[in-house]
C-alpha atoms as a PDB file:
ATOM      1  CA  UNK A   1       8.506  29.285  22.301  1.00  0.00           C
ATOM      2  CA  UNK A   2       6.694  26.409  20.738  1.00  0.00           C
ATOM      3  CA  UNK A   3       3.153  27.771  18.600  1.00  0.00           C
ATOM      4  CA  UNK A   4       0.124  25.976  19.704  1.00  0.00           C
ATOM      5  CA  UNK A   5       0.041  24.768  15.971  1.00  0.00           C
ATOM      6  CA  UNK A   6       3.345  23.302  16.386  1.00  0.00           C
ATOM      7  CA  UNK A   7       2.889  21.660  19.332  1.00  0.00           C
ATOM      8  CA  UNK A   8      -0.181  19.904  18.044  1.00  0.00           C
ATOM      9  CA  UNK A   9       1.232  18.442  14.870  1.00  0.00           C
ATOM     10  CA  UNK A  10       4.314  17.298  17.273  1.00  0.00           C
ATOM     11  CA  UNK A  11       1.846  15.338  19.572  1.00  0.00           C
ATOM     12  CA  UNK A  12       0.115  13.898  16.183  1.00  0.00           C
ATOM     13  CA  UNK A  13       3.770  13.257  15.177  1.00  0.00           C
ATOM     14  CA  UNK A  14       4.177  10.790  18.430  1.00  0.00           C
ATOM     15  CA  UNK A  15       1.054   8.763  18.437  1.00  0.00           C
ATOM     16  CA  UNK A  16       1.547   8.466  14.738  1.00  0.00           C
ATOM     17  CA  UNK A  17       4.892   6.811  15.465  1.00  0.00           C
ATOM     18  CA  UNK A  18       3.139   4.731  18.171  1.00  0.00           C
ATOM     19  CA  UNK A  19       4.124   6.522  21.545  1.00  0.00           C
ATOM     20  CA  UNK A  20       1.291   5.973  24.457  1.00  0.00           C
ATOM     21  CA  UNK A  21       1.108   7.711  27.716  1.00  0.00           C
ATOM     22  CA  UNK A  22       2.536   6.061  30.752  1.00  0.00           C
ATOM     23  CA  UNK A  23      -0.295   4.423  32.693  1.00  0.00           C
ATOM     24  CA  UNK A  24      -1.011   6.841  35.521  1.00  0.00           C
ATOM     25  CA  UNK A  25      -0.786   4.341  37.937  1.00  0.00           C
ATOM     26  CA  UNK A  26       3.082   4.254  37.117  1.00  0.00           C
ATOM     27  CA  UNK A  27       3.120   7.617  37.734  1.00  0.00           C
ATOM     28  CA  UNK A  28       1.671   7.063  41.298  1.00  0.00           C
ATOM     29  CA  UNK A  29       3.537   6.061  44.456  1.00  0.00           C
ATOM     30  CA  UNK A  30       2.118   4.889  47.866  1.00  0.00           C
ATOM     31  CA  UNK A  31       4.284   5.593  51.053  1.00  0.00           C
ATOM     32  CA  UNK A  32       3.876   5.196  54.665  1.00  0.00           C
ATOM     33  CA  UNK A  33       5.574   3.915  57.761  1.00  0.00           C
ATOM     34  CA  UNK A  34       6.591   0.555  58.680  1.00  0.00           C
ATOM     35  CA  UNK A  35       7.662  -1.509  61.477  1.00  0.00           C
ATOM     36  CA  UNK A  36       9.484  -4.951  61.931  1.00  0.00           C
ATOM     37  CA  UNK A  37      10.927  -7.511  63.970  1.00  0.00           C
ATOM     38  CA  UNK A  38      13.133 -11.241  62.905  1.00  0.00           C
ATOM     39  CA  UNK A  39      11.281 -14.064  64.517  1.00  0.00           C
ATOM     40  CA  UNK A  40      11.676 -17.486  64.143  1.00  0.00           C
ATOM     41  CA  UNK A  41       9.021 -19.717  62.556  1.00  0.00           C
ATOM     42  CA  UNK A  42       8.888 -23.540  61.436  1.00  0.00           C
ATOM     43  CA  UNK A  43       9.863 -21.886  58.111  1.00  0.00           C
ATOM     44  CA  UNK A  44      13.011 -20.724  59.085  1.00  0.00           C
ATOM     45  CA  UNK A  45      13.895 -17.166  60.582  1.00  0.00           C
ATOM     46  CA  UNK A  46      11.867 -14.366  58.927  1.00  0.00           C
ATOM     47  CA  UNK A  47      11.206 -10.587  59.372  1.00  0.00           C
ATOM     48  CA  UNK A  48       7.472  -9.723  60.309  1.00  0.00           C
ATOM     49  CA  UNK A  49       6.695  -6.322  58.425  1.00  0.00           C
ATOM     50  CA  UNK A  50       3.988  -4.163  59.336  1.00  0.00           C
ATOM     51  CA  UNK A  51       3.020  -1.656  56.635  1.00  0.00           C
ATOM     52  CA  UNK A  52       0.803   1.120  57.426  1.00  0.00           C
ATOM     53  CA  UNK A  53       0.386   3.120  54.273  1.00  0.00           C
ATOM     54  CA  UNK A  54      -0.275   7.036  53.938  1.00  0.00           C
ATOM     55  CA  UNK A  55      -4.218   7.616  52.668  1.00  0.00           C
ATOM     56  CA  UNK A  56      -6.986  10.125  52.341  1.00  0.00           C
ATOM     57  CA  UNK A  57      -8.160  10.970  55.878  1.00  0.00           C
ATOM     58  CA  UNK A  58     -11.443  10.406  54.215  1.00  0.00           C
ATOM     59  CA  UNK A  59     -10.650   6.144  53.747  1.00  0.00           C
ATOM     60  CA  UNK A  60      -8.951   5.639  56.881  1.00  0.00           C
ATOM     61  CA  UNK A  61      -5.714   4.264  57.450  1.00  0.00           C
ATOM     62  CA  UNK A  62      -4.648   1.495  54.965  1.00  0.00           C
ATOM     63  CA  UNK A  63      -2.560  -1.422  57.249  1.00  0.00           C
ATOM     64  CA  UNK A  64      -0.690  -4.934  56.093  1.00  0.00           C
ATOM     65  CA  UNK A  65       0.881  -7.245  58.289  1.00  0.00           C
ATOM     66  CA  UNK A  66       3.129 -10.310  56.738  1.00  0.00           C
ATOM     67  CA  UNK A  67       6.120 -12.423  57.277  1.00  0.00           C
ATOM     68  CA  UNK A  68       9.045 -12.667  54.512  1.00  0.00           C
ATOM     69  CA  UNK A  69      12.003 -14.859  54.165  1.00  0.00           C
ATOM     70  CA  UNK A  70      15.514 -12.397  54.964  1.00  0.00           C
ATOM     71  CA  UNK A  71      17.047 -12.907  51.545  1.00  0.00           C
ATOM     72  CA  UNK A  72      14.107 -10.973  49.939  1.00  0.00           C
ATOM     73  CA  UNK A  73      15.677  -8.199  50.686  1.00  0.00           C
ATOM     74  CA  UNK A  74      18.311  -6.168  49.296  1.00  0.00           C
ATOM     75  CA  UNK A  75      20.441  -4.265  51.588  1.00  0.00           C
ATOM     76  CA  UNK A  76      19.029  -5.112  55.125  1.00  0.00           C
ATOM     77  CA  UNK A  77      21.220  -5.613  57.968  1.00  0.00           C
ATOM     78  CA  UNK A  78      18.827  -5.787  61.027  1.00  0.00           C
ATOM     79  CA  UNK A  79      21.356  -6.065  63.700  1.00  0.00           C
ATOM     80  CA  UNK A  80      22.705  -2.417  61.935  1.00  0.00           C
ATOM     81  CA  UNK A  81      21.801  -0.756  65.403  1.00  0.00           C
ATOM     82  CA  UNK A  82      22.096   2.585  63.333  1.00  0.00           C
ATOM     83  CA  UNK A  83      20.135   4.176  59.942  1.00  0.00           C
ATOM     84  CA  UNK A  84      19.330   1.830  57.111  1.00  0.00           C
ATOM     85  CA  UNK A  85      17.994   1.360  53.865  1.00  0.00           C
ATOM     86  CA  UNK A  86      16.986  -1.067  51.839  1.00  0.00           C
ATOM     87  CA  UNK A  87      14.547  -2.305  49.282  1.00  0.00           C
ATOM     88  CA  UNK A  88      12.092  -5.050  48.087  1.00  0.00           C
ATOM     89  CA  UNK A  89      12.555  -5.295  44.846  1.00  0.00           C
ATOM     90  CA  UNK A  90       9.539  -7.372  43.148  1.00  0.00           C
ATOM     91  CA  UNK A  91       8.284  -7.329  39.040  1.00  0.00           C
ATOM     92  CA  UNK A  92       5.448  -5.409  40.144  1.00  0.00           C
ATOM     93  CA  UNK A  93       8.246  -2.192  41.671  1.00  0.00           C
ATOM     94  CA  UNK A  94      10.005  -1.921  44.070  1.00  0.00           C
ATOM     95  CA  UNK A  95       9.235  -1.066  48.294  1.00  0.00           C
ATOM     96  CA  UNK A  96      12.155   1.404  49.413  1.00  0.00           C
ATOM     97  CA  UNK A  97      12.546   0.887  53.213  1.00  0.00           C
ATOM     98  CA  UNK A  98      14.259   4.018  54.987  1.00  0.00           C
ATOM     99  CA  UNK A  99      15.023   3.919  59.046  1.00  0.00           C
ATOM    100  CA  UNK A 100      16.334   2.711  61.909  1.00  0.00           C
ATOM    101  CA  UNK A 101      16.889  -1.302  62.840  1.00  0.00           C
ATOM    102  CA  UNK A 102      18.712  -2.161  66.370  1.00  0.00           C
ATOM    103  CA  UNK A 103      18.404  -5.496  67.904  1.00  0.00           C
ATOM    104  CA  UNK A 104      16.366  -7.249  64.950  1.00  0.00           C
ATOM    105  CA  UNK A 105      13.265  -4.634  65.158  1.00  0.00           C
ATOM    106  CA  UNK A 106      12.906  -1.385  63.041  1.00  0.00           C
ATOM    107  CA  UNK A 107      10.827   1.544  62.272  1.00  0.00           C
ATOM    108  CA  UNK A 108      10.878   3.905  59.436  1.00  0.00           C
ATOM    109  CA  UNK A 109       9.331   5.021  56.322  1.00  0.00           C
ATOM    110  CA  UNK A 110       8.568   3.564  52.950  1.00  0.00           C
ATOM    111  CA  UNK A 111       7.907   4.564  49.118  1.00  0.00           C
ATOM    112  CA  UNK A 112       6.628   1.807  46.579  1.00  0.00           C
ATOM    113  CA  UNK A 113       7.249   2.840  42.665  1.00  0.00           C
ATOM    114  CA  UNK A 114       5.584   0.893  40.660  1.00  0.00           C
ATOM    115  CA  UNK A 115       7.768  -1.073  37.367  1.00  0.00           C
ATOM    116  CA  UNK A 116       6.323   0.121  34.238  1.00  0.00           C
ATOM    117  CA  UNK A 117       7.333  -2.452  32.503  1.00  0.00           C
ATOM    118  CA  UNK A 118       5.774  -5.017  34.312  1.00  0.00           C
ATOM    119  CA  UNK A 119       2.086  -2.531  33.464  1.00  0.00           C
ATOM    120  CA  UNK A 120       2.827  -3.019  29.853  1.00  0.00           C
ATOM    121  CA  UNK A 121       3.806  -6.607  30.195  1.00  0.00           C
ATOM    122  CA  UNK A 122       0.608  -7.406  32.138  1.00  0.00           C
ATOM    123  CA  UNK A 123      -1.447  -5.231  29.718  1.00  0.00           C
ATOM    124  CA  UNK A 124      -0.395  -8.159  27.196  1.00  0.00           C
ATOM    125  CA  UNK A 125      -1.354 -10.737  29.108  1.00  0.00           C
ATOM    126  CA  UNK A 126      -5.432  -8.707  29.353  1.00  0.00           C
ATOM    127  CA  UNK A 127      -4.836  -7.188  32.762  1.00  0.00           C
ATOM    128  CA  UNK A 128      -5.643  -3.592  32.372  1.00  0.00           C
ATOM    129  CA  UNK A 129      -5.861  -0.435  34.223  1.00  0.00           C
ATOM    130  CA  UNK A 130      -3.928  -1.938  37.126  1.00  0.00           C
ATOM    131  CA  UNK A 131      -4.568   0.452  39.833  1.00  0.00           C
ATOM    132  CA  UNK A 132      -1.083   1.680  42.187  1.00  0.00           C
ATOM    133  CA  UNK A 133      -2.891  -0.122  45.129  1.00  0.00           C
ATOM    134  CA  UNK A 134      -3.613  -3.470  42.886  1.00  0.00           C
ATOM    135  CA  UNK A 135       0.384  -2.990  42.363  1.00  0.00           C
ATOM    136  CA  UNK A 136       1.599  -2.833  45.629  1.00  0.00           C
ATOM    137  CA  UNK A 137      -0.356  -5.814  46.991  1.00  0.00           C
ATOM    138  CA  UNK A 138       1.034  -7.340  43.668  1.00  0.00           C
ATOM    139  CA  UNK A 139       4.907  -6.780  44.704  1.00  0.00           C
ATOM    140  CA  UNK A 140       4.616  -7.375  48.337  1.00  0.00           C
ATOM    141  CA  UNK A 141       2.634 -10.750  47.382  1.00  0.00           C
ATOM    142  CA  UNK A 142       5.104 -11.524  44.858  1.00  0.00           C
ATOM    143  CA  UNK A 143       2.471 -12.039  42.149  1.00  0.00           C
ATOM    144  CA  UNK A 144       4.538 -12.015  39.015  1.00  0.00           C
ATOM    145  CA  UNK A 145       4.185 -13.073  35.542  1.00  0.00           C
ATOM    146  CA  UNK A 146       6.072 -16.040  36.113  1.00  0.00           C
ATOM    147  CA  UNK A 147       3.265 -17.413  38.446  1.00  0.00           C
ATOM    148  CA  UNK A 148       1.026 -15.826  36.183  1.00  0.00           C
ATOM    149  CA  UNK A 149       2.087 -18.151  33.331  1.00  0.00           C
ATOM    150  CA  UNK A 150       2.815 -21.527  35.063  1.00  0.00           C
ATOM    151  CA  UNK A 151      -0.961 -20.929  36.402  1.00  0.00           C
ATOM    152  CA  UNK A 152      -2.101 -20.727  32.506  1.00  0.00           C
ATOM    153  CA  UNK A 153      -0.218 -23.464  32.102  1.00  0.00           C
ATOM    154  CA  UNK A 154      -2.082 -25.616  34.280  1.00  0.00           C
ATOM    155  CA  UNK A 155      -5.446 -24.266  32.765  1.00  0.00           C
ATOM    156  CA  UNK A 156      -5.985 -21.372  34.938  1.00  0.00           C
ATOM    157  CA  UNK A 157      -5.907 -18.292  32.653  1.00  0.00           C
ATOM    158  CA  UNK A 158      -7.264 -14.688  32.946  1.00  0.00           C
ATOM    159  CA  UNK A 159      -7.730 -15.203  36.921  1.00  0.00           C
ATOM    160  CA  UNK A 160      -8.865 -11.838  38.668  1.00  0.00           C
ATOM    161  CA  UNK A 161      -5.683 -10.314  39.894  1.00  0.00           C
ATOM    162  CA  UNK A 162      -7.627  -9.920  43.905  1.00  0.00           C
ATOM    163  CA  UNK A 163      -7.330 -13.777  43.035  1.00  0.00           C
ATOM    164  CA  UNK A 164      -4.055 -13.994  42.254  1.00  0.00           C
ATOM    165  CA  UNK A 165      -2.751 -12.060  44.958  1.00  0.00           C
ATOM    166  CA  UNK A 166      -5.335 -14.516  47.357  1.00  0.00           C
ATOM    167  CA  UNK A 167      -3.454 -17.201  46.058  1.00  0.00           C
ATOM    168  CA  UNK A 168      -0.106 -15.974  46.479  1.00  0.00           C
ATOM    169  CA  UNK A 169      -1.111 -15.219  50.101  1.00  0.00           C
ATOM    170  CA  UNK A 170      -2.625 -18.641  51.067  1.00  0.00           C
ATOM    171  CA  UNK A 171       0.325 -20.921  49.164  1.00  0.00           C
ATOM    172  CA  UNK A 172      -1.843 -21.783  46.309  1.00  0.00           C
ATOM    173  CA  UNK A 173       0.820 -22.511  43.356  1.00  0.00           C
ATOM    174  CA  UNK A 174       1.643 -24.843  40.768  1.00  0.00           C
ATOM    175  CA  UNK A 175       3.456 -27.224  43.220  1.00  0.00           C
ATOM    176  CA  UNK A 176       0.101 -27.115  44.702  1.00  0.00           C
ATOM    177  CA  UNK A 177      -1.990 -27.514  42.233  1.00  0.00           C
ATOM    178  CA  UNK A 178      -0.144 -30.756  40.526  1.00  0.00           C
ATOM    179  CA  UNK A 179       0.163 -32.666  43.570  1.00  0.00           C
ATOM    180  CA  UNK A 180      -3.904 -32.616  43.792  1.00  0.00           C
ATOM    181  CA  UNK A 181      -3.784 -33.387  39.973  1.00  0.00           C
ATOM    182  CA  UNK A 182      -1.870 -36.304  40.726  1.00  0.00           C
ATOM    183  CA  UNK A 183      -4.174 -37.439  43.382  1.00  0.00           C
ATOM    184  CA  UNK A 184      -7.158 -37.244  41.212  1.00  0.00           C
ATOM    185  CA  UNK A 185      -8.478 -33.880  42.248  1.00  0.00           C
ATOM    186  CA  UNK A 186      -8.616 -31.796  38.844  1.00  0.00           C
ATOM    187  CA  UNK A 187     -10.081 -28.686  37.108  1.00  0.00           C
ATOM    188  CA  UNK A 188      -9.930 -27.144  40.557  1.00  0.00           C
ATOM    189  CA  UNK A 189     -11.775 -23.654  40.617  1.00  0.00           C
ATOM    190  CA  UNK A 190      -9.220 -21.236  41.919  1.00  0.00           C
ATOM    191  CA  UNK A 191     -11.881 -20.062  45.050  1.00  0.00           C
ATOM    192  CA  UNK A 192     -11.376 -23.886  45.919  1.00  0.00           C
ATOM    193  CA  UNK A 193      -7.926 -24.066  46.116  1.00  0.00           C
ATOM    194  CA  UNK A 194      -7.690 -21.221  48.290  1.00  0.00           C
ATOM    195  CA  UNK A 195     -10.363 -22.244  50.207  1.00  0.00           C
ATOM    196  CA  UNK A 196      -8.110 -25.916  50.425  1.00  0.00           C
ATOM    197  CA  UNK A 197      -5.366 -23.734  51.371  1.00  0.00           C
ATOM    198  CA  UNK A 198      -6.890 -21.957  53.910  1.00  0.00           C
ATOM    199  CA  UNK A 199      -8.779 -24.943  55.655  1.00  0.00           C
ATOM    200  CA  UNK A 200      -5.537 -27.168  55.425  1.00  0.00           C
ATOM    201  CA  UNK A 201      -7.386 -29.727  52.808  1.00  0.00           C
ATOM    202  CA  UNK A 202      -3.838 -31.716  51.408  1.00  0.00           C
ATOM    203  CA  UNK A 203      -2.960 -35.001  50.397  1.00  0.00           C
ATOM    204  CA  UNK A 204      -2.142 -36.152  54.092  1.00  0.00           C
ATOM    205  CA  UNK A 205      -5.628 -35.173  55.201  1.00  0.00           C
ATOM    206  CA  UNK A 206      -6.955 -37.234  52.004  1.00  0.00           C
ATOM    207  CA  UNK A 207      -5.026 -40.009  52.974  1.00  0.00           C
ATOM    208  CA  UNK A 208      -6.449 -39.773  56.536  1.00  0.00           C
ATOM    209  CA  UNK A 209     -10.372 -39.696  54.587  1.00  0.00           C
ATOM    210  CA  UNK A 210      -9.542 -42.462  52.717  1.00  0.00           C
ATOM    211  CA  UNK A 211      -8.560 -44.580  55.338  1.00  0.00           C
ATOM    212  CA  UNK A 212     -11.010 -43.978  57.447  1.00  0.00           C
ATOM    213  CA  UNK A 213     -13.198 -45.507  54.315  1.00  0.00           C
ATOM    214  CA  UNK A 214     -14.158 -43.035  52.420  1.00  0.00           C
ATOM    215  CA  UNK A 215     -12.455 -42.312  48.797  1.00  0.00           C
ATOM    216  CA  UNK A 216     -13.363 -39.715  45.726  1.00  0.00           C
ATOM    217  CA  UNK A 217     -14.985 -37.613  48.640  1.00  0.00           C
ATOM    218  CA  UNK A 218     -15.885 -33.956  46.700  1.00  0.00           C
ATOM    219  CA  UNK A 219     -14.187 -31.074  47.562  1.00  0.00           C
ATOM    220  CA  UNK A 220     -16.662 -29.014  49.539  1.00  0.00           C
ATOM    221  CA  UNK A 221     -16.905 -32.056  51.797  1.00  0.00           C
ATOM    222  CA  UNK A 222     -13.199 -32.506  52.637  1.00  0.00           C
ATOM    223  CA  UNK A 223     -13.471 -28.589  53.258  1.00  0.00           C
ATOM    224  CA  UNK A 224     -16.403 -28.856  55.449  1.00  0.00           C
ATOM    225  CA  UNK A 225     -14.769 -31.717  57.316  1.00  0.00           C
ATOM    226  CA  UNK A 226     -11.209 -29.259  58.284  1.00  0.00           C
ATOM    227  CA  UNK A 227     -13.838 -26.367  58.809  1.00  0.00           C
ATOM    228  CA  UNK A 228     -16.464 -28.355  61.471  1.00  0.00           C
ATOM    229  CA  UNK A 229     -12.761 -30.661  62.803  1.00  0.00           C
ATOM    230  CA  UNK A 230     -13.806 -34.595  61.174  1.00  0.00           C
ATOM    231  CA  UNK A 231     -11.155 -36.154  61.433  1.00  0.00           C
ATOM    232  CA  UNK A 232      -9.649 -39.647  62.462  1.00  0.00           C
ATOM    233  CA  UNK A 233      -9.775 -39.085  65.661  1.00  0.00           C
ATOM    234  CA  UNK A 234     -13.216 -37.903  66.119  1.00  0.00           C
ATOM    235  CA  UNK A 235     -14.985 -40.878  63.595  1.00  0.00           C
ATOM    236  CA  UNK A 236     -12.909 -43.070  66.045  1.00  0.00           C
ATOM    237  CA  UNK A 237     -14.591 -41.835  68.895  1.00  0.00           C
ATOM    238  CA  UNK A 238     -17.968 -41.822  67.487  1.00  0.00           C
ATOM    239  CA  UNK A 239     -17.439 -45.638  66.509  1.00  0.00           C
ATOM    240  CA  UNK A 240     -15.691 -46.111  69.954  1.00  0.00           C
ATOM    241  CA  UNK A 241     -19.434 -45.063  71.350  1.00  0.00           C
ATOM    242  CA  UNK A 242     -21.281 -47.066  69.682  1.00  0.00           C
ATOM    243  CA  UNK A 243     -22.606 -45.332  66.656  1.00  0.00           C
ATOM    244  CA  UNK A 244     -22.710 -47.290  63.951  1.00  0.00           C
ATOM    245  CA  UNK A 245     -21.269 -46.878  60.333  1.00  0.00           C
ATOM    246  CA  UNK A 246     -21.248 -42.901  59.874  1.00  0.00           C
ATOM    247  CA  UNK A 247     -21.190 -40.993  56.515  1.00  0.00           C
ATOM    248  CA  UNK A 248     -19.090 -37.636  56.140  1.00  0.00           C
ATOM    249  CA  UNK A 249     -22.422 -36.028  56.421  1.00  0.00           C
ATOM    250  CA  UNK A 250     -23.613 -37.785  59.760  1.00  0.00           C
ATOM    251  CA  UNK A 251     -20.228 -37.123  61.187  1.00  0.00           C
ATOM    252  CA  UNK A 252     -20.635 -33.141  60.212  1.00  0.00           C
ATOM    253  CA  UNK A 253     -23.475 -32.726  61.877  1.00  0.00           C
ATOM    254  CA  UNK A 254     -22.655 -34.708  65.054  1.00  0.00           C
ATOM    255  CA  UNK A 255     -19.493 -31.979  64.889  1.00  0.00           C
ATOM    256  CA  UNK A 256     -21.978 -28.919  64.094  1.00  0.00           C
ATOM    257  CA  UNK A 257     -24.268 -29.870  66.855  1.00  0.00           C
ATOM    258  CA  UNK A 258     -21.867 -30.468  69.502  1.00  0.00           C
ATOM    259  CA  UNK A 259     -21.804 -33.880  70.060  1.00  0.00           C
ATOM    260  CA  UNK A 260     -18.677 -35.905  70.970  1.00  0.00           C
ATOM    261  CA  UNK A 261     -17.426 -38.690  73.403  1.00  0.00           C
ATOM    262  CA  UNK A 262     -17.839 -36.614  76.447  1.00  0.00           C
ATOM    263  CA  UNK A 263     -21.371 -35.306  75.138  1.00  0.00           C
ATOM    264  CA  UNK A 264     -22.251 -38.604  74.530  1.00  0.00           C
ATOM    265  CA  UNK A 265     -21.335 -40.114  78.188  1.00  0.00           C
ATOM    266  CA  UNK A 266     -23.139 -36.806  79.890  1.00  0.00           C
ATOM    267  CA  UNK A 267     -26.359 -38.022  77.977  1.00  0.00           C
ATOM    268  CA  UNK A 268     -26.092 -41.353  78.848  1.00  0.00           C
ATOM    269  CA  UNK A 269     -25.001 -40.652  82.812  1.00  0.00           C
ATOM    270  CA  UNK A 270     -28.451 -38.720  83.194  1.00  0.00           C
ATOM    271  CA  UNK A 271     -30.421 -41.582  81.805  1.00  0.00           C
END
C-alpha cells in the first residue's frame, strides 16, 4: 500500500509536470426522458424533440422543446417501429438517445456527456467554469467554437455564452450579421441582433421602410415598427384616410393606441 508520504510527493510529482484536474463539470452528466415526432416545416422535414431532463425535486422539472434537421443525427431510423439508439453528437458532448420510435414518434431516455476537450478548448478562448447545464444547452444549440470564432471575427468577442446560445436559437450568425453590414447597419450589439431576429427586422423589411420614405431609420425604431405591426400596408391606410405625411413615430403610436382604417371610419360615422 502506498504511504501517505508517498502519495503526496506523487501528487506534487503531477502538477509539477503540469497535470490539472478534469473540470467537474466533465465529470457530470444530465439525463432524462424525451419524446419526438418528424413534421414537416417550410424548412424541410425535421424531428421535434422534447427533452425533459432529470433534476432536484427541489428546482422542479427542467423541460426543452426544439426542432432539428434529420441528418443531425447519428443512427436514427424513425420509421424503426422497434428499440433504437442513437446520438447527437455536438463539440460541446454528445446527447445519447435510447427507446422506442414507430411511425415517426418516439419516447425514451437520454444521457448528455459532456466533451472535455471542447472545456479546455473554451477555457482558451476565456470561458471558464462552464457549468454541465451551460454545456448541454451549448450542444443541443450547436454553439461551437467555430461560431465562436467567425463571431470574433466580425468584432464580436468574449460574448456571454447565455448569449451565444440566444443567438444560436434565434438564427443570429455571421450570414446574418454581414448582410446588415452590407446594408449599412454596423457595430450591431449582440442583444440587437437577437432582438432583429426575433422581431423579423431583415433587409426585405428595410427595403419596405425605405420605400415607404424613410432611410438610415435606427435600429430600435425598425424593431418597434415589427413589434407595434408598421408596415406598408398600414402607412398606406393611414395616408389612404387622410392623414397627412406621418413619421415612424406618429405611425407607432397611431398602432399603440389602436387606431386604424376601420377606427378611423367608426369615429367619423358617429360625427
Amino acid at each position: 500500500m502506498i504511504s501517505t508520504v508517498a502519495f503526496v510527493f506523487a501528487a506534487i510529482g503531477l502538477l509539477a509536470r503540469g497535470y490539472t484536474a478534469p473540470s467537474p463539470s466533465v465529470q457530470e452528466t444530465i439525463t432524462g426522458d424525451w419524446t419526438a415526432k418528424v413534421r414537416e416545416t417550410q424548412r424541410g422535414t425535421v424531428l421535434w424533440l422534447s427533452l425533459n431532463r432529470n433534476t432536484d425535486a427541489r428546482k422542479g422539472r427542467f423541460q426543452m422543446s426544439t426542432d432539428f434537421p434529420l441528418q443531425d443525427f447519428t443512427g436514427l431510423n424513425p420509421n424503426a417501429n422497434s428499440n433504437v439508439q442513437f446520438t447527437l453528437q455536438r463539440e460541446a458532448g454528445t446527447v445519447l438517445f435510447d427507446g422506442l420510435f414507430k411511425d415517426g414518434r418516439g419516447v425514451g431516455d437520454f444521457k448528455f456527456t459532456p466533451n472535455g476537450g471542447f472545456v479546455s478548448t473554451m477555457r482558451s478562448l476565456g470561458y471558464d467554469n462552464l457549468s454541465v447545464e451551460k454545456l448541454f444547452s451549448m450542444a443541443i444549440h450547436d454553439v461551437s467554437t467555430r461560431f465562436i470564432n467567425e463571431l470574433k471575427s466580425l468584432g464580436y468577442d468574449k460574448i456571454p455564452v447565455d448569449k451565444l446560445i440566444a443567438m444560436r436559437i434565434h438564427g443570429v450568425d455571421g450570414d446574418f450579421i454581414r448582410r446588415m453590414q452590407a446594408i449599412g447597419y454596423k457595430d450591431i450589439p449582440a442583444d440587437k441582433l437577437i432582438a432583429m431576429r426575433i422581431h423579423g427586422v431583415d433587409e426585405k423589411f428595410i427595403k419596405e421602410v425605405e420605400a415607404m420614405g424613410f432611410s438610415n431609420v435606427p435600429l430600435d425604431k425598425l424593431i418597434a415598427m415589427r413589434i407595434h405591426g408598421v408596415d406598408a400596408k398600414f402607412a398606406k391606410e393611414m395616408k389612404d384616410q387622410g392623414f397627412g405625411a406621418l413619421s415612424i413615430d406618429d405611425l407607432i403610436k397611431l398602432r399603440i393606441h389602436g387606431v386604424d382604417s376601420n377606427y378611423v371610419r367608426r369615429m367619423r360615422g358617429n360625427r
